[in-house]
N, C-alpha and C. Protein backbone atom coordinates (compact mmCIF):
# COMPACT_ATOMS: atom_id res chain seq x y z
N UNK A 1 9.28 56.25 4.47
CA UNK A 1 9.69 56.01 5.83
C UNK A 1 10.97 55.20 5.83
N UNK A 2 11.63 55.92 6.63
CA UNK A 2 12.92 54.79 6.44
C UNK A 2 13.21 53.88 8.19
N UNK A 3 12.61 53.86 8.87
CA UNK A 3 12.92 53.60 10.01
C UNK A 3 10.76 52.96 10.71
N UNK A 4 10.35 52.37 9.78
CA UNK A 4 9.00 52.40 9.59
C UNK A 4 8.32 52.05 10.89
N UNK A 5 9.14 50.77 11.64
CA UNK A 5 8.43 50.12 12.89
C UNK A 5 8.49 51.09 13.80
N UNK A 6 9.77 51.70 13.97
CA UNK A 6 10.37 52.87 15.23
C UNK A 6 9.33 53.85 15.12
N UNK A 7 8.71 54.43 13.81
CA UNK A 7 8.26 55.32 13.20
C UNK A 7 6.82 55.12 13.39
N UNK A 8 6.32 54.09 13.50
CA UNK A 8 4.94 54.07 13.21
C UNK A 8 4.41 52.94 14.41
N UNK A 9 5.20 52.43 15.44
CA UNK A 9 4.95 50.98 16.11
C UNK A 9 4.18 51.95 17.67
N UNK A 10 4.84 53.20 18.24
CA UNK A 10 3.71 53.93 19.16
C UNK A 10 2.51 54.55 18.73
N UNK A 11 1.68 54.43 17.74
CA UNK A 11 0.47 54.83 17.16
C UNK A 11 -0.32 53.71 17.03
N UNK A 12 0.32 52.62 16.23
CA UNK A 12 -0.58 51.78 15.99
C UNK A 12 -1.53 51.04 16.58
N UNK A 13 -1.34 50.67 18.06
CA UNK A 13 -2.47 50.32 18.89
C UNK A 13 -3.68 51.35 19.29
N UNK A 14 -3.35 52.90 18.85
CA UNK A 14 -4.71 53.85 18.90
C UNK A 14 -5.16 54.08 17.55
N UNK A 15 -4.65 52.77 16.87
CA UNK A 15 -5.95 52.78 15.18
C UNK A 15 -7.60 52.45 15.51
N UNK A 16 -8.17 53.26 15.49
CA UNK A 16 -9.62 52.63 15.71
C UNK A 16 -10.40 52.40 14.67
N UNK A 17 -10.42 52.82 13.27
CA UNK A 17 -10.84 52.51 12.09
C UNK A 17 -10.94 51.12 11.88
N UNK A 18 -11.38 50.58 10.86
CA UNK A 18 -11.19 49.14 10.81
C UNK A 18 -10.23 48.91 9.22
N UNK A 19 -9.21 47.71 9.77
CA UNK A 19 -8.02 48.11 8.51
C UNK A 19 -7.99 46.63 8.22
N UNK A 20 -7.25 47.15 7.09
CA UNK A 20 -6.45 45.83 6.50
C UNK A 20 -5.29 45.38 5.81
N UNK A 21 -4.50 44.29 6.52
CA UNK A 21 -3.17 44.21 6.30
C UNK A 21 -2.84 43.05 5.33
N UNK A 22 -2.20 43.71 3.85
CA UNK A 22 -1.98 42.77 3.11
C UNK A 22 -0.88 42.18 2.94
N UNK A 23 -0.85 40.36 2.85
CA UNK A 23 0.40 40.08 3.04
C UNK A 23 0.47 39.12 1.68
N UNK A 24 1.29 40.05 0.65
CA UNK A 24 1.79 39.15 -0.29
C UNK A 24 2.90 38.30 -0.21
N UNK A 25 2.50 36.31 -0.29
CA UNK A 25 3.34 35.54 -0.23
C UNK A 25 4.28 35.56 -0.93
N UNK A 26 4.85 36.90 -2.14
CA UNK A 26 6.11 36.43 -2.56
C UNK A 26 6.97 37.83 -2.41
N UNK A 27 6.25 38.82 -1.60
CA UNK A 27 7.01 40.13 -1.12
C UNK A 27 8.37 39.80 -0.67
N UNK A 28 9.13 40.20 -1.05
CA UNK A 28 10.62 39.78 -0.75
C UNK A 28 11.26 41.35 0.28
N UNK A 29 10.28 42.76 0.56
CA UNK A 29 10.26 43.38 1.44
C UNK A 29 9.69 43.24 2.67
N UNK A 30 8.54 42.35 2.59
CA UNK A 30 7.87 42.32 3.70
C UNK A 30 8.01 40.94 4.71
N UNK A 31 8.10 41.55 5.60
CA UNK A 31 8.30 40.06 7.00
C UNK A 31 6.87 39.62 7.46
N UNK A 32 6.12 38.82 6.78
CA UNK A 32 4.68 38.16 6.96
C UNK A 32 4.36 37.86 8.19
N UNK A 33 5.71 37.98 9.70
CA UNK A 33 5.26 37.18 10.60
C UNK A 33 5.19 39.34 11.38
N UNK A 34 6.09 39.92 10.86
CA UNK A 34 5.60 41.48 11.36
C UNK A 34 4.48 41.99 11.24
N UNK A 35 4.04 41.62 9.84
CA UNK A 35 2.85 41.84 9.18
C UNK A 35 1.68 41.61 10.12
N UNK A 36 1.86 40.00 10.35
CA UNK A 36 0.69 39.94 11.05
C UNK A 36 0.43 40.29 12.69
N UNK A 37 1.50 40.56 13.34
CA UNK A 37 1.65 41.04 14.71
C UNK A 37 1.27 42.33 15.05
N UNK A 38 1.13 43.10 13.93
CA UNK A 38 0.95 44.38 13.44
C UNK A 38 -0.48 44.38 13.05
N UNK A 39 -1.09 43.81 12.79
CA UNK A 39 -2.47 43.66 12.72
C UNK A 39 -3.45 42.84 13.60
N UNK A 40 -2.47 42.51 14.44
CA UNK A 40 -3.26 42.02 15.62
C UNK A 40 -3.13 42.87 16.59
N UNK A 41 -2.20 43.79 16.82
CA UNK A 41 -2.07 44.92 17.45
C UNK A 41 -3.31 46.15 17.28
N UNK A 42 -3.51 46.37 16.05
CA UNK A 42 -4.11 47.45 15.44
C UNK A 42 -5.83 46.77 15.33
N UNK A 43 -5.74 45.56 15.46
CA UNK A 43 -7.32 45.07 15.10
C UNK A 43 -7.96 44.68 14.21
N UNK A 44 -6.39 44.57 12.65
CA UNK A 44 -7.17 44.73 11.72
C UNK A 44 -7.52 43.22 11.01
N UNK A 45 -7.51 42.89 9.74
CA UNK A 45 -8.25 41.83 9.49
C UNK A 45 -6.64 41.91 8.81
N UNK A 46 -6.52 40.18 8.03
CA UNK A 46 -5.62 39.81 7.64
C UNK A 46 -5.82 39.03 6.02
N UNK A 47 -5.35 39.79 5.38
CA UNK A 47 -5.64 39.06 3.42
C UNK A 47 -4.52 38.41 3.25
N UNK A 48 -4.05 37.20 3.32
CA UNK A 48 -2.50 36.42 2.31
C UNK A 48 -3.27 36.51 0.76
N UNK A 49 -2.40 37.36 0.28
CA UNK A 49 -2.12 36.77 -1.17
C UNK A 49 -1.39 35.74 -1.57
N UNK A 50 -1.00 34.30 -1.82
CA UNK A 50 -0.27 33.67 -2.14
C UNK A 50 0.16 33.91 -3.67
N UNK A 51 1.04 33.48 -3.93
CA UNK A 51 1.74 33.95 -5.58
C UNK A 51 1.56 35.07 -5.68
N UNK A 52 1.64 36.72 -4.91
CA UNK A 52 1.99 37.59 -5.84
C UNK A 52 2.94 38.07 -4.68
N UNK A 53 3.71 39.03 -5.49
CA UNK A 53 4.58 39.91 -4.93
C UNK A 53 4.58 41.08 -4.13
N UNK A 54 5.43 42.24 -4.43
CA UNK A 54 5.32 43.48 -3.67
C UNK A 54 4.26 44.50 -4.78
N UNK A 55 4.30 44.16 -5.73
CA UNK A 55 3.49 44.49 -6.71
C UNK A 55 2.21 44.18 -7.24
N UNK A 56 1.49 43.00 -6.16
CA UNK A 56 0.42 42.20 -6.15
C UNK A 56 -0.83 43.44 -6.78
N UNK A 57 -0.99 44.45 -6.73
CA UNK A 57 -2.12 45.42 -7.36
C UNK A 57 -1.60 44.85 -8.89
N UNK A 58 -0.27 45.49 -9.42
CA UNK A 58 -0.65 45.62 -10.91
C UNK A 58 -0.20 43.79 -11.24
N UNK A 59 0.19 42.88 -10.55
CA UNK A 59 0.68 41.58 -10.83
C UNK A 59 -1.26 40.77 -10.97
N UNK A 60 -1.84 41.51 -10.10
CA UNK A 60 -3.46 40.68 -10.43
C UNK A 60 -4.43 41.45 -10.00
N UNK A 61 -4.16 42.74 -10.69
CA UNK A 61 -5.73 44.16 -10.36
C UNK A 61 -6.53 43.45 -10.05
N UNK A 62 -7.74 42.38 -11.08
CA UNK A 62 -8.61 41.89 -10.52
C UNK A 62 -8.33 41.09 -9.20
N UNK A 63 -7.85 40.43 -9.15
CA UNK A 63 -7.68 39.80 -7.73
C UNK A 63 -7.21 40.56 -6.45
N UNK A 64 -6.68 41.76 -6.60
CA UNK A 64 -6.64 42.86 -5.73
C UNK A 64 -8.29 43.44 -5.56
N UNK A 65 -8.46 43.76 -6.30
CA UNK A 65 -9.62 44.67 -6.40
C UNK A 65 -10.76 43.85 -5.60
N UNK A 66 -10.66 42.72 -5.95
CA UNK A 66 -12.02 41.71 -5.77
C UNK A 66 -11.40 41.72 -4.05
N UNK A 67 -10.41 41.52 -3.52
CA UNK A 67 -9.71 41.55 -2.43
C UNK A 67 -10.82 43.28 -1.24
N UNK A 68 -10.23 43.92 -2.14
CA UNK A 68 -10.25 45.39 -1.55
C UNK A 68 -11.77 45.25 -1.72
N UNK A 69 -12.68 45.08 -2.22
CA UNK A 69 -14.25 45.35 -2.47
C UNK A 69 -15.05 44.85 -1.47
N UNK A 70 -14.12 43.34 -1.43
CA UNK A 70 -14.84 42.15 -0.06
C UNK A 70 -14.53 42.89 1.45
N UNK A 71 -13.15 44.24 1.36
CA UNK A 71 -12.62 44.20 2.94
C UNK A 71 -13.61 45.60 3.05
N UNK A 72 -13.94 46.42 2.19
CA UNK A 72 -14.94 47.57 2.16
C UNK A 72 -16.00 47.36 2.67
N UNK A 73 -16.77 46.51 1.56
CA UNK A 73 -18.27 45.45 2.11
C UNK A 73 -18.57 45.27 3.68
N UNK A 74 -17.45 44.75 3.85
CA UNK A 74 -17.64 44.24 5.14
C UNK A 74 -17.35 45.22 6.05
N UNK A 75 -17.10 46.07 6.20
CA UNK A 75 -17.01 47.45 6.91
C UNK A 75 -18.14 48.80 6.67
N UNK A 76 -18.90 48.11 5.93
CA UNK A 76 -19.99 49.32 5.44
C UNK A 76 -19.78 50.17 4.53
């Protein structure tokens, strides 16, 4: 996507699934305060990673994973 908010910002309030928006504290792509406006829009729940990056899966699989297992769980 090259134009992502324009692109994706009239849908997102008819997400009815239950989601989750990850915000790694050292993403140097991502704007943490969009991030989360965007998931308060959509409904969804909110994970900070602190210390990892845009790469936070392969920077701490387990700590991703253990992340992703807890936001599943809790959704059935």
């Amino acid at each position: 996507a090259v134009n992502v908010g324009r692109e994706w910002a009239p849908g997102v309030t008819n997400i009815a699934t239950p989601g989750l928006v990850i915000i790694p504290g050292e993403d140097p792509f991502l704007a943490a305060d969009l991030a989360r406006r965007t998931a308060e829009r959509c409904r969804a729940q909110v994970a900070d990673l602190d210390g990892l990056g845009h790469w936070w899966a392969l920077q701490d699989p387990a700590r991703g994973a253990q992340l992703l297992t807890r936001f599943w769980n809790s959704v059935g």
